[in-house]
Protein backbone atom coordinates (compact mmCIF):
# COMPACT_ATOMS: atom_id res chain seq x y z
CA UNK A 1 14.36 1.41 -14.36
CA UNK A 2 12.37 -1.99 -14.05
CA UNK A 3 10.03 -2.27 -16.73
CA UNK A 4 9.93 -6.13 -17.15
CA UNK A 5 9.60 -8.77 -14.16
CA UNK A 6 12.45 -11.50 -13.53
CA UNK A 7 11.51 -13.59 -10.70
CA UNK A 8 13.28 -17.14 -9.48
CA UNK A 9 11.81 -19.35 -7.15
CA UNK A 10 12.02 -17.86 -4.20
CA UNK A 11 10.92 -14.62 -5.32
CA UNK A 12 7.14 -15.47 -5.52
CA UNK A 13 5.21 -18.30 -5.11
CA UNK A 14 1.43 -18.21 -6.14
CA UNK A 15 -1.38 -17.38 -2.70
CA UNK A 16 -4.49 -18.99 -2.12
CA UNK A 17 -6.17 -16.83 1.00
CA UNK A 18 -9.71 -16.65 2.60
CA UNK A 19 -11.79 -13.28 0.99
CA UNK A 20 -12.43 -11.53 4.26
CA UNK A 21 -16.12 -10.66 4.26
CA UNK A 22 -15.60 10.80 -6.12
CA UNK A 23 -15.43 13.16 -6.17
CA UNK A 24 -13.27 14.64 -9.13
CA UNK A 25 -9.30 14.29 -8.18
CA UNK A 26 -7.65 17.07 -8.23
CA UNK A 27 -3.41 17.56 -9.11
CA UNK A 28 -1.33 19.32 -7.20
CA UNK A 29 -1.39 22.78 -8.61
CA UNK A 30 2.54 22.99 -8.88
CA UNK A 31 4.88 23.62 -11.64
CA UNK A 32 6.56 20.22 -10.92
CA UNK A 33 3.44 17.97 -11.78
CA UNK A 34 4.44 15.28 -14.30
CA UNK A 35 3.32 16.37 -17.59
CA UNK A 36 0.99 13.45 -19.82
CA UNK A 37 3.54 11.05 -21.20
CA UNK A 38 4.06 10.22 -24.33
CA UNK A 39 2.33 7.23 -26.37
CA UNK A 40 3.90 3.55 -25.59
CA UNK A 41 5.41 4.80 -22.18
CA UNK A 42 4.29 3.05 -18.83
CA UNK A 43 4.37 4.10 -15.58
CA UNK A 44 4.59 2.33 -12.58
CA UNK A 45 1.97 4.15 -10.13
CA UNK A 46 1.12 4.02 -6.13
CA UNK A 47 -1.64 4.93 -4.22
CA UNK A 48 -0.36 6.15 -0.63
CA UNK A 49 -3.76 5.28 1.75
CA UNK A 50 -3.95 7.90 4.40
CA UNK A 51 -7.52 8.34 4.98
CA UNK A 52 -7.99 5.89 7.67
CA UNK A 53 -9.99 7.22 10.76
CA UNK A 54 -7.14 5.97 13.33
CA UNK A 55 -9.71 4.92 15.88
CA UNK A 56 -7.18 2.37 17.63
CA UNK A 57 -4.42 5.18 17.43
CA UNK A 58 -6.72 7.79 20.56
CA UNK A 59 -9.00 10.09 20.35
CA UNK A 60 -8.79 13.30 17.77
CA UNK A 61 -5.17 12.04 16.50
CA UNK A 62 -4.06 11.61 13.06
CA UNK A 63 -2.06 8.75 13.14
CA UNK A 64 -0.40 9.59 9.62
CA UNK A 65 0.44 12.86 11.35
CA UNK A 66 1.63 11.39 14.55
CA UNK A 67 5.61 12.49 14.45
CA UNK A 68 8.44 10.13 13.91
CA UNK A 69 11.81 10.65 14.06
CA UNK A 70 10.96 14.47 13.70
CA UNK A 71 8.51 14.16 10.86
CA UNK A 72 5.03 13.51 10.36
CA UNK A 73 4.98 9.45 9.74
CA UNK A 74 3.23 9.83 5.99
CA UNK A 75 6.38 11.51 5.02
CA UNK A 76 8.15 8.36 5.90
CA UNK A 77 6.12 6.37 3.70
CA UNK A 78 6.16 8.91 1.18
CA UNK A 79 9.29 9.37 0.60
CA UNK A 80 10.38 5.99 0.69
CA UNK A 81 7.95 5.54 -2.94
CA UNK A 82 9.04 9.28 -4.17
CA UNK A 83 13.06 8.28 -3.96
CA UNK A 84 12.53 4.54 -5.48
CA UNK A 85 13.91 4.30 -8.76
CA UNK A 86 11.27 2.54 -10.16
CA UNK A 87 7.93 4.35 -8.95
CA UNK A 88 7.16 7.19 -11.11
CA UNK A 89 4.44 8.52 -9.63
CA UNK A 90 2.37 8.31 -6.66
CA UNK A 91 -1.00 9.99 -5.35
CA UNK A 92 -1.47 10.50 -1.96
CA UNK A 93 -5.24 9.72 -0.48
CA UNK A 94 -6.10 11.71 2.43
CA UNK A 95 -8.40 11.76 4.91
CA UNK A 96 -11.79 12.79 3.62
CA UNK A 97 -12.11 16.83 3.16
CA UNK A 98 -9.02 17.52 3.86
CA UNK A 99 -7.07 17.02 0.53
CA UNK A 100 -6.52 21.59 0.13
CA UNK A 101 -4.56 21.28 3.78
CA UNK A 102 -2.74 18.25 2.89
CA UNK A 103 -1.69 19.78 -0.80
CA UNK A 104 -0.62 22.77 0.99
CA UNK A 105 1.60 20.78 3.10
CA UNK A 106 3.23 18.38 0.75
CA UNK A 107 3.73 21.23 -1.76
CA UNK A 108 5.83 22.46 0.70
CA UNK A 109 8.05 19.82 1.83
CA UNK A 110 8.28 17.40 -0.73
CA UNK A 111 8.08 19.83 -3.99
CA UNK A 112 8.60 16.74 -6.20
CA UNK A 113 7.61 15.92 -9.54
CA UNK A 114 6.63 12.54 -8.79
CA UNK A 115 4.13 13.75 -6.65
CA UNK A 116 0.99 13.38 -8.47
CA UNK A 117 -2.13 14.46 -6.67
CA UNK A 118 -3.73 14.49 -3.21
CA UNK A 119 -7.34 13.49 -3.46
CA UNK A 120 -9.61 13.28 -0.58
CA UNK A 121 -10.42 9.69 0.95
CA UNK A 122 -13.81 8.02 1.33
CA UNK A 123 -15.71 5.88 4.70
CA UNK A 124 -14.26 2.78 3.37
CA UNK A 125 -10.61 1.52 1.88
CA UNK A 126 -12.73 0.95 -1.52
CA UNK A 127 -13.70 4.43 -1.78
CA UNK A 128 -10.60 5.79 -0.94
CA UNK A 129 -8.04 3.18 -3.34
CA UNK A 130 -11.21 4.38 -6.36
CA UNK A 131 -10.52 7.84 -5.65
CA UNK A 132 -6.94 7.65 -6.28
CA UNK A 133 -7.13 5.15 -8.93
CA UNK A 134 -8.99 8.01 -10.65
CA UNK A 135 -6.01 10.56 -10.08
CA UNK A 136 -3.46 8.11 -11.45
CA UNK A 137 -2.06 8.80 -14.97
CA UNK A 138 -3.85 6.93 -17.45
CA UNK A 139 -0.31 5.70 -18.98
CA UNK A 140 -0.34 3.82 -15.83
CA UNK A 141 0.86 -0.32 -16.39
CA UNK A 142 1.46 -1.30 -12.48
CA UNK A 143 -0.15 -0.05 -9.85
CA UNK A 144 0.91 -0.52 -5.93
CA UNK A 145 -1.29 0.18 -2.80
CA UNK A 146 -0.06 0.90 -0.24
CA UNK A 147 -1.25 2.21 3.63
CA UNK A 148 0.74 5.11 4.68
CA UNK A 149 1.18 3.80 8.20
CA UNK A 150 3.43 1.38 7.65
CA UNK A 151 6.76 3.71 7.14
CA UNK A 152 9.52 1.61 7.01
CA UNK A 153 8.46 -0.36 3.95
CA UNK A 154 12.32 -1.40 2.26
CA UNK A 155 13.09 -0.28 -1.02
CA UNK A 156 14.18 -4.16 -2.00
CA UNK A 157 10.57 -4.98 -0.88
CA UNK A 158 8.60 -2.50 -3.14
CA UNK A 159 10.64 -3.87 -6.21
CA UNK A 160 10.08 -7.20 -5.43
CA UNK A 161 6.69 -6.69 -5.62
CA UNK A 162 6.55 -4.82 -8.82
CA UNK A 163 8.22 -7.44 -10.33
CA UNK A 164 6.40 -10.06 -9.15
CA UNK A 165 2.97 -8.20 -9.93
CA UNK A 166 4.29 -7.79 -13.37
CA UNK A 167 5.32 -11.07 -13.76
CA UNK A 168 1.86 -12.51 -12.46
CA UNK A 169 -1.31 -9.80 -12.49
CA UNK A 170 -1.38 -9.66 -8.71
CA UNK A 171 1.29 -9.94 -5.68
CA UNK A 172 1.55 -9.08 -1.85
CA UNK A 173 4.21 -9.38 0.52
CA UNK A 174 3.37 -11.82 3.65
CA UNK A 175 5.54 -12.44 6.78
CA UNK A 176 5.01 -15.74 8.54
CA UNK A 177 2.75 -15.57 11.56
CA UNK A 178 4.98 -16.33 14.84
CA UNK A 179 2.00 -17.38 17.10
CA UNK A 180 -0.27 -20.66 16.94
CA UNK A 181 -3.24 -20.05 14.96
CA UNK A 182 -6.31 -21.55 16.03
CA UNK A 183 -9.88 -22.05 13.87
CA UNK A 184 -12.32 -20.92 16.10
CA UNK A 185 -16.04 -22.52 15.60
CA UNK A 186 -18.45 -20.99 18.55
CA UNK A 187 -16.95 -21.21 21.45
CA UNK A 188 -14.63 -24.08 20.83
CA UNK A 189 -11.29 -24.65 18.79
CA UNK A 190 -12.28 -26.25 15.65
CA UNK A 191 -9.05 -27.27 14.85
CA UNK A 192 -5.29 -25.97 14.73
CA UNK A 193 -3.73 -24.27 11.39
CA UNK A 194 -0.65 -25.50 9.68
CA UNK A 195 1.71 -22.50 9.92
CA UNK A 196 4.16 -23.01 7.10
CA UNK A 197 0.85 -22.53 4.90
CA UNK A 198 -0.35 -19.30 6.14
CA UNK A 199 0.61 -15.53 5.98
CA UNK A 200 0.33 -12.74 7.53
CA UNK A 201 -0.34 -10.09 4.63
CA UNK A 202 1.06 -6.40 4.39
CA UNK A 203 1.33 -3.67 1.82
CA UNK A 204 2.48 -2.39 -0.76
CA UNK A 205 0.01 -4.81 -2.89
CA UNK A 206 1.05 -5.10 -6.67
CA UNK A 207 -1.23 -5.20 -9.95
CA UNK A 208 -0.72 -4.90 -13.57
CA UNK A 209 -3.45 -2.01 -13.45
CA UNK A 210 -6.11 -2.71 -15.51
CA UNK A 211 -6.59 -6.11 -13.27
CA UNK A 212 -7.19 -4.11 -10.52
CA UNK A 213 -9.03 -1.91 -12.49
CA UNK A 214 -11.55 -4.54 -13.76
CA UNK A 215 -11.90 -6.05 -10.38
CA UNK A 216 -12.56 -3.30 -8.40
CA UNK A 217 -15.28 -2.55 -11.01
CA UNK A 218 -16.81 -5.79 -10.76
CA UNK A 219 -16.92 -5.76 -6.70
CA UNK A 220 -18.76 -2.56 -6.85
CA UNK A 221 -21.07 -3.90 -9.25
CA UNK A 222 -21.71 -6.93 -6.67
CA UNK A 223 -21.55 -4.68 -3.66
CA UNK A 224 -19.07 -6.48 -2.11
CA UNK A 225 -16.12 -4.79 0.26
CA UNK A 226 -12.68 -6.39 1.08
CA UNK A 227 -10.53 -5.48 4.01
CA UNK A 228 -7.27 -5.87 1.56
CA UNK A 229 -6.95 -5.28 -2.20
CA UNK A 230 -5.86 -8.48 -3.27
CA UNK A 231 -8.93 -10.07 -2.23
CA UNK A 232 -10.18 -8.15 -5.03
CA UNK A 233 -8.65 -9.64 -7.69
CA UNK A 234 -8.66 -13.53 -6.10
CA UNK A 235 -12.59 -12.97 -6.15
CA UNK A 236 -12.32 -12.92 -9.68
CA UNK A 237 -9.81 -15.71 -10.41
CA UNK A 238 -6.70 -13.87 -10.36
CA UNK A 239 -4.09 -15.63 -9.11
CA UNK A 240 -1.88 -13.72 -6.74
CA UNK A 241 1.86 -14.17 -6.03
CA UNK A 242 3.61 -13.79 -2.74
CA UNK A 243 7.07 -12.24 -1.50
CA UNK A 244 8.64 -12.36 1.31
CA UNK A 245 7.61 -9.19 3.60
CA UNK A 246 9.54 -7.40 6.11
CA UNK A 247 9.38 -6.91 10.16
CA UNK A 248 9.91 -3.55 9.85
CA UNK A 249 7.23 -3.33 7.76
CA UNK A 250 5.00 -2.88 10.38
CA UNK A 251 1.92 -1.13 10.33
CA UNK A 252 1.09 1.41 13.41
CA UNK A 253 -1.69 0.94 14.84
CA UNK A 254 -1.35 2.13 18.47
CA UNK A 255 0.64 4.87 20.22
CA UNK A 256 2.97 1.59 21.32
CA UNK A 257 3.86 0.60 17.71
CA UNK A 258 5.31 4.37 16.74
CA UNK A 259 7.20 3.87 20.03
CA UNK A 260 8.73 0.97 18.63
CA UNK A 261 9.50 2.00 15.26
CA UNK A 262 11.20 5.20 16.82
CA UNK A 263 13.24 2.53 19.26
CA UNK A 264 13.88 0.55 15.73
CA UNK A 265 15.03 3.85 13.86
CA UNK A 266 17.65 4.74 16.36
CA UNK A 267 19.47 1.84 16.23
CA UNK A 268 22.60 1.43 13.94
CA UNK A 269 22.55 0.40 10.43
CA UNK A 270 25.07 -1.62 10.65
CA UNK A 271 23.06 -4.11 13.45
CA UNK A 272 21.06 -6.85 12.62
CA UNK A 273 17.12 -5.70 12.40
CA UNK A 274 15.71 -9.48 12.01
């Protein structure tokens, strides 16, 4: 199991990006629930986000509910962080007031004992990532983030990152935008980006914990919101390391993007997925 990070040069390179401008958890009442670990022993944690209000997705859906490939599309996610061999636990964040239901339900089909808690979700991805941060054990060294929707996150992608966020503090994956960006000022193009020198980010997001501990703390104390974690951490100086993301990693956001992971899922392993 990884406990210490090894990364070459083409494992992770150090990000500079743009900052984009509880109640009491509760564990999963089952006889499976991870019992405190002993003194000196760390754990490598994950937060599963699944308290988003899906507004993009249609009306009175649950996109983490939506089916795919003849299960509910959290239990994609899910179980690609409950069968890694490095993640020992992981606390599912639901959507607000509906953590009972959502216990019920994962008690049921995924009875396992890295299965830590399902804690209701807040109005805003702060409130929900400090909700389960406050489930998570407190043995916990790193500590991934990581949005339910996007199911088909590789296993070789969610080591990666734990090594390079042990390695460094602070890590994301990024796949390189395919389009021309353009810097808009007004109503005019104020000038055309370099491409090899930006990235489009995606989860899971890495951190030795208590970084992301202390700088989620200090952006509540300043009242200031980020629409990903690691913007967190680069407010306070933390520098963040990259790897290289996936396509499949690809987060739903519309009724057209399950259709194509479903497309994606049925073809054979052995073809080419690039």
């Amino acid at each position: 199991m990884f406990r210490a990070a090894r990364t070459g040069p083409d494992t992770a390179r150090t990000a500079t990006r743009t900052i984009p401008s509880e109640d009491r958890p509760r564990l999963l009442s089952s006889p499976l629930n991870r019992p405190h670990t002993p003194m000196g022993i760390s754990l490598n944690s994950v937060i599963l986000l699944a308290a988003g209000r899906s507004t993009r997705f249609g009306p009175d859906r649950v996109k983490t509910l939506a089916p795919l490939a003849g299960k509910p599309l959290v239990m994609h996610s899910l179980l690609r962080f409950l069968e890694h061999p490095d993640v020992d636990e992981v606390v599912v964040v639901t959507p607000p007031g509906q953590d009972l239901p959502w216990r019920n339900f994962l008690l049921r089909d995924l009875p396992s004992p890295k299965l830590r808690a399902a804690v209701g979700g807040g109005e805003e991805r702060q409130d929900s990532v400090r909700s389960g941060l406050a489930a998570i054990s407190p043995d916990s060294r790193l500590l991934l983030i990581h949005d339910a929707a996007r199911p088909l996150v590789p296993a070789s992608l969610i080591g990666e990152v734990l090594k390079a966020a042990a390695l460094h503090g602070a890590a994301l994956p990024v796949v390189p935008p395919t389009d021309t960006v353009k810097q808009l000022e007004g109503d005019l193009v104020g000038a055309t980006l370099e491409r090899d020198r930006l990235g489009l980010a995606q989860t899971p997001q890495g951190f030795r914990t208590e970084v992301y501990r202390d700088a989620l703390a200090r952006a509540d104390q300043a009242g200031v919101k980020a629409t990903d974690d690691v913007a967190l951490v680069e407010r306070v100086g933390q520098r963040v390391a990259w790897v290289r993301g996936a396509w499949e990693n690809l987060k739903v956001t519309t009724p057209g993007d399950l259709a194509f992971l479903e497309w994606w899922l049925s073809q054979p392993a052995e073809e080419p997925r690039a």
